[in-house]
C-alpha atoms as a PDB file:
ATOM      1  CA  UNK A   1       5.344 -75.856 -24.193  1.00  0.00           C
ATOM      2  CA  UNK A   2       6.479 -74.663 -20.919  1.00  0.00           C
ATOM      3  CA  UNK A   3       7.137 -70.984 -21.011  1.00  0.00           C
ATOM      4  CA  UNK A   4       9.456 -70.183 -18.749  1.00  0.00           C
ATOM      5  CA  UNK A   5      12.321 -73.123 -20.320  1.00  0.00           C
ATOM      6  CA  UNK A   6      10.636 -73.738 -23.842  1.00  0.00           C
ATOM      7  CA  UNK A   7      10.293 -77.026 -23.434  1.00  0.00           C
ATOM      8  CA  UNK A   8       7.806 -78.809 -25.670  1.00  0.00           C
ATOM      9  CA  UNK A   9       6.294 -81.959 -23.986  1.00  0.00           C
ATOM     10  CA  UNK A  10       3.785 -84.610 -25.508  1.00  0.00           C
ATOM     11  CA  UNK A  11       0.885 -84.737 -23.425  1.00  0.00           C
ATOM     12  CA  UNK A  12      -2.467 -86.461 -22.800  1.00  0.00           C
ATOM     13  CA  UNK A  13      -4.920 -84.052 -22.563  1.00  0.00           C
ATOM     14  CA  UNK A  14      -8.360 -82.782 -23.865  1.00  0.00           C
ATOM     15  CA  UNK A  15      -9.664 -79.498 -25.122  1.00  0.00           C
ATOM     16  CA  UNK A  16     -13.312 -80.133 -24.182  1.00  0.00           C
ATOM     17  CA  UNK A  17     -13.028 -76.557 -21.736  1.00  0.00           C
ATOM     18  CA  UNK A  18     -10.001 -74.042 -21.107  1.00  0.00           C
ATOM     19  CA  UNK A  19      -8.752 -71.346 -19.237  1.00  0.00           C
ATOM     20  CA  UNK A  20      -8.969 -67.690 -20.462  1.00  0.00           C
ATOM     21  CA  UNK A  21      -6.120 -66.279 -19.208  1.00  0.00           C
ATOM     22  CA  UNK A  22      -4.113 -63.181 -21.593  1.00  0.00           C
ATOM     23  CA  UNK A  23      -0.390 -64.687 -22.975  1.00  0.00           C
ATOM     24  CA  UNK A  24       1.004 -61.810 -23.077  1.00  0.00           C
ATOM     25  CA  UNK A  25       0.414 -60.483 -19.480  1.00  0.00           C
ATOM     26  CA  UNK A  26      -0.118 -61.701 -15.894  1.00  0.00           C
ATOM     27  CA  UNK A  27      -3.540 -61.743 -14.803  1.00  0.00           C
ATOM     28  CA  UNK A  28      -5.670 -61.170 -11.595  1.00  0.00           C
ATOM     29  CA  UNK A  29      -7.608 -63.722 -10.084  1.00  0.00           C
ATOM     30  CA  UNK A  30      -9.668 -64.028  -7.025  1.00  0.00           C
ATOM     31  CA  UNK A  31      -6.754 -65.895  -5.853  1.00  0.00           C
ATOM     32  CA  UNK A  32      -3.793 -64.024  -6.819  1.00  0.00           C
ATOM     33  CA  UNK A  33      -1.899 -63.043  -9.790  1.00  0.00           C
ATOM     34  CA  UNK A  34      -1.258 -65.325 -12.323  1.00  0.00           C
ATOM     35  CA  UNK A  35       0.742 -66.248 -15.209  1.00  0.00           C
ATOM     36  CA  UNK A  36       0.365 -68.616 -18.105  1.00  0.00           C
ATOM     37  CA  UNK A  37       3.456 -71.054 -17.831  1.00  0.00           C
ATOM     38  CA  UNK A  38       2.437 -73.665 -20.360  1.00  0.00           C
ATOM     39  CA  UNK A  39       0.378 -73.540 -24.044  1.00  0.00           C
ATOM     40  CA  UNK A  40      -0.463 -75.574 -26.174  1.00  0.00           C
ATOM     41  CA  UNK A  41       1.790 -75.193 -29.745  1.00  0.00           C
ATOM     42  CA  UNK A  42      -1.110 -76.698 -31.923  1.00  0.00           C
ATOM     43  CA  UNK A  43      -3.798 -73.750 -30.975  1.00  0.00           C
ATOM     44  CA  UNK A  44      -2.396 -71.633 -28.104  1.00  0.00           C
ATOM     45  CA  UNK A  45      -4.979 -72.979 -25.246  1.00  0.00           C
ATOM     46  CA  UNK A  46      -3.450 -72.449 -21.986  1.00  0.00           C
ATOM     47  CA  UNK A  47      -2.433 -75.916 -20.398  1.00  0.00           C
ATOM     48  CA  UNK A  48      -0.365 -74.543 -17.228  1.00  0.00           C
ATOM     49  CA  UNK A  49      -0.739 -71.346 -14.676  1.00  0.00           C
ATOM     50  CA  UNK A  50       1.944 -70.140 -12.117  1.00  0.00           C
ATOM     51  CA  UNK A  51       0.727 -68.258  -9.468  1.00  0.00           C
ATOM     52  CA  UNK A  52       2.559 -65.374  -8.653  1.00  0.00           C
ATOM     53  CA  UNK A  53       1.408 -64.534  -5.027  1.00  0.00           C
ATOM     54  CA  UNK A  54       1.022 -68.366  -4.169  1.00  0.00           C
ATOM     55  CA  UNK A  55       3.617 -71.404  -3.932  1.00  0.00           C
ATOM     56  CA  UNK A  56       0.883 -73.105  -6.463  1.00  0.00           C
ATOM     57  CA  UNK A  57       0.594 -74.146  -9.994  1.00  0.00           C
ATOM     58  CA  UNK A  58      -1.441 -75.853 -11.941  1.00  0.00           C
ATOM     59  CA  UNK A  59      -1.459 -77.608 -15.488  1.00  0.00           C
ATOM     60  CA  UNK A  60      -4.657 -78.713 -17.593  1.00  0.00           C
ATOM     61  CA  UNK A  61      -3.124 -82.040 -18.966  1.00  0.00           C
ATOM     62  CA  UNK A  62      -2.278 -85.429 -17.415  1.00  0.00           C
ATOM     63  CA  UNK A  63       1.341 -85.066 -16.370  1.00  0.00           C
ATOM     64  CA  UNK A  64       1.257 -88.980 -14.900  1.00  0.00           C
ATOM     65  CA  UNK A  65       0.558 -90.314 -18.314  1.00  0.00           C
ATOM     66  CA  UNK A  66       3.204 -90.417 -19.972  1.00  0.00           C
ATOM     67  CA  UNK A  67       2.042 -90.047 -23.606  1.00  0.00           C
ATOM     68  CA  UNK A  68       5.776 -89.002 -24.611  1.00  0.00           C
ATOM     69  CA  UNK A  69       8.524 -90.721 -22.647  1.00  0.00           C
ATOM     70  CA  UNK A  70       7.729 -89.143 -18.778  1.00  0.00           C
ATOM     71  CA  UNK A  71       8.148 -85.340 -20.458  1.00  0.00           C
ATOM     72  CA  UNK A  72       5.929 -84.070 -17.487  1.00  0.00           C
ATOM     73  CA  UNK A  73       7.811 -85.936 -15.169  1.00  0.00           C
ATOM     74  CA  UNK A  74       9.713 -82.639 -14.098  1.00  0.00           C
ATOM     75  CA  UNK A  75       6.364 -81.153 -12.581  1.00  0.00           C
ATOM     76  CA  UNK A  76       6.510 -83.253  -9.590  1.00  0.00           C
ATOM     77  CA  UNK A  77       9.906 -82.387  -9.007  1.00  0.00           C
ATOM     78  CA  UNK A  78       8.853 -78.562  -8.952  1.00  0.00           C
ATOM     79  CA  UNK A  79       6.111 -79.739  -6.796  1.00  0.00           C
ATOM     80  CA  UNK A  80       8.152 -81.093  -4.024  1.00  0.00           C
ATOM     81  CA  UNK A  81      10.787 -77.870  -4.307  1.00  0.00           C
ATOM     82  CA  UNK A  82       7.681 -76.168  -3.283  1.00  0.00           C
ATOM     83  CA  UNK A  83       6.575 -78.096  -0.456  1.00  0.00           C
ATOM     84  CA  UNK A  84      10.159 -77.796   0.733  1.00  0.00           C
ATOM     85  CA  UNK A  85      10.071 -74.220   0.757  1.00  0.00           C
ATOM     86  CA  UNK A  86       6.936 -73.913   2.047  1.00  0.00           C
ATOM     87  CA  UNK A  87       7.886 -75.355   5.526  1.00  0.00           C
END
């Protein structure tokens, strides 16, 4: 589920490692601060962090395969809007 617009997608993806990264707060990394944007519904494993000091995100699942019908497909739209206002 994507956090921030509570959209639930149907993913490929594994559970075989995961992040540890708090749900209820943002977190520090050596990188930056950083929020959990996406979770999984079945057992609450982070799949997605925003990072809040960074034009940078990241999700643990395989947006490209289209397990449901292209749900993930909006994450290379947010992609581009970043390299667009990166320049």
């Amino acid at each position: 589920m994507d956090r921030k617009t509570g959209k639930v997608e149907v993913t490929a993806h594994n559970h075989g490692f995961a992040v540890d990264a708090p749900l209820d707060r943002d977190s520090d990394t050596p990188f930056g601060r950083v929020r959990v944007s996406h979770v999984c519904l079945n057992d609450d494993v982070v799949e997605g962090l925003e990072c809040l000091d960074r034009l940078a995100f990241s999700v643990q699942y395989h947006p490209e395969a289209a397990a449901g019908p292209h749900d993930s497909a909006y994450l290379f739209d947010r992609f581009v809007e970043l390299m667009e206002a990166s320049r």
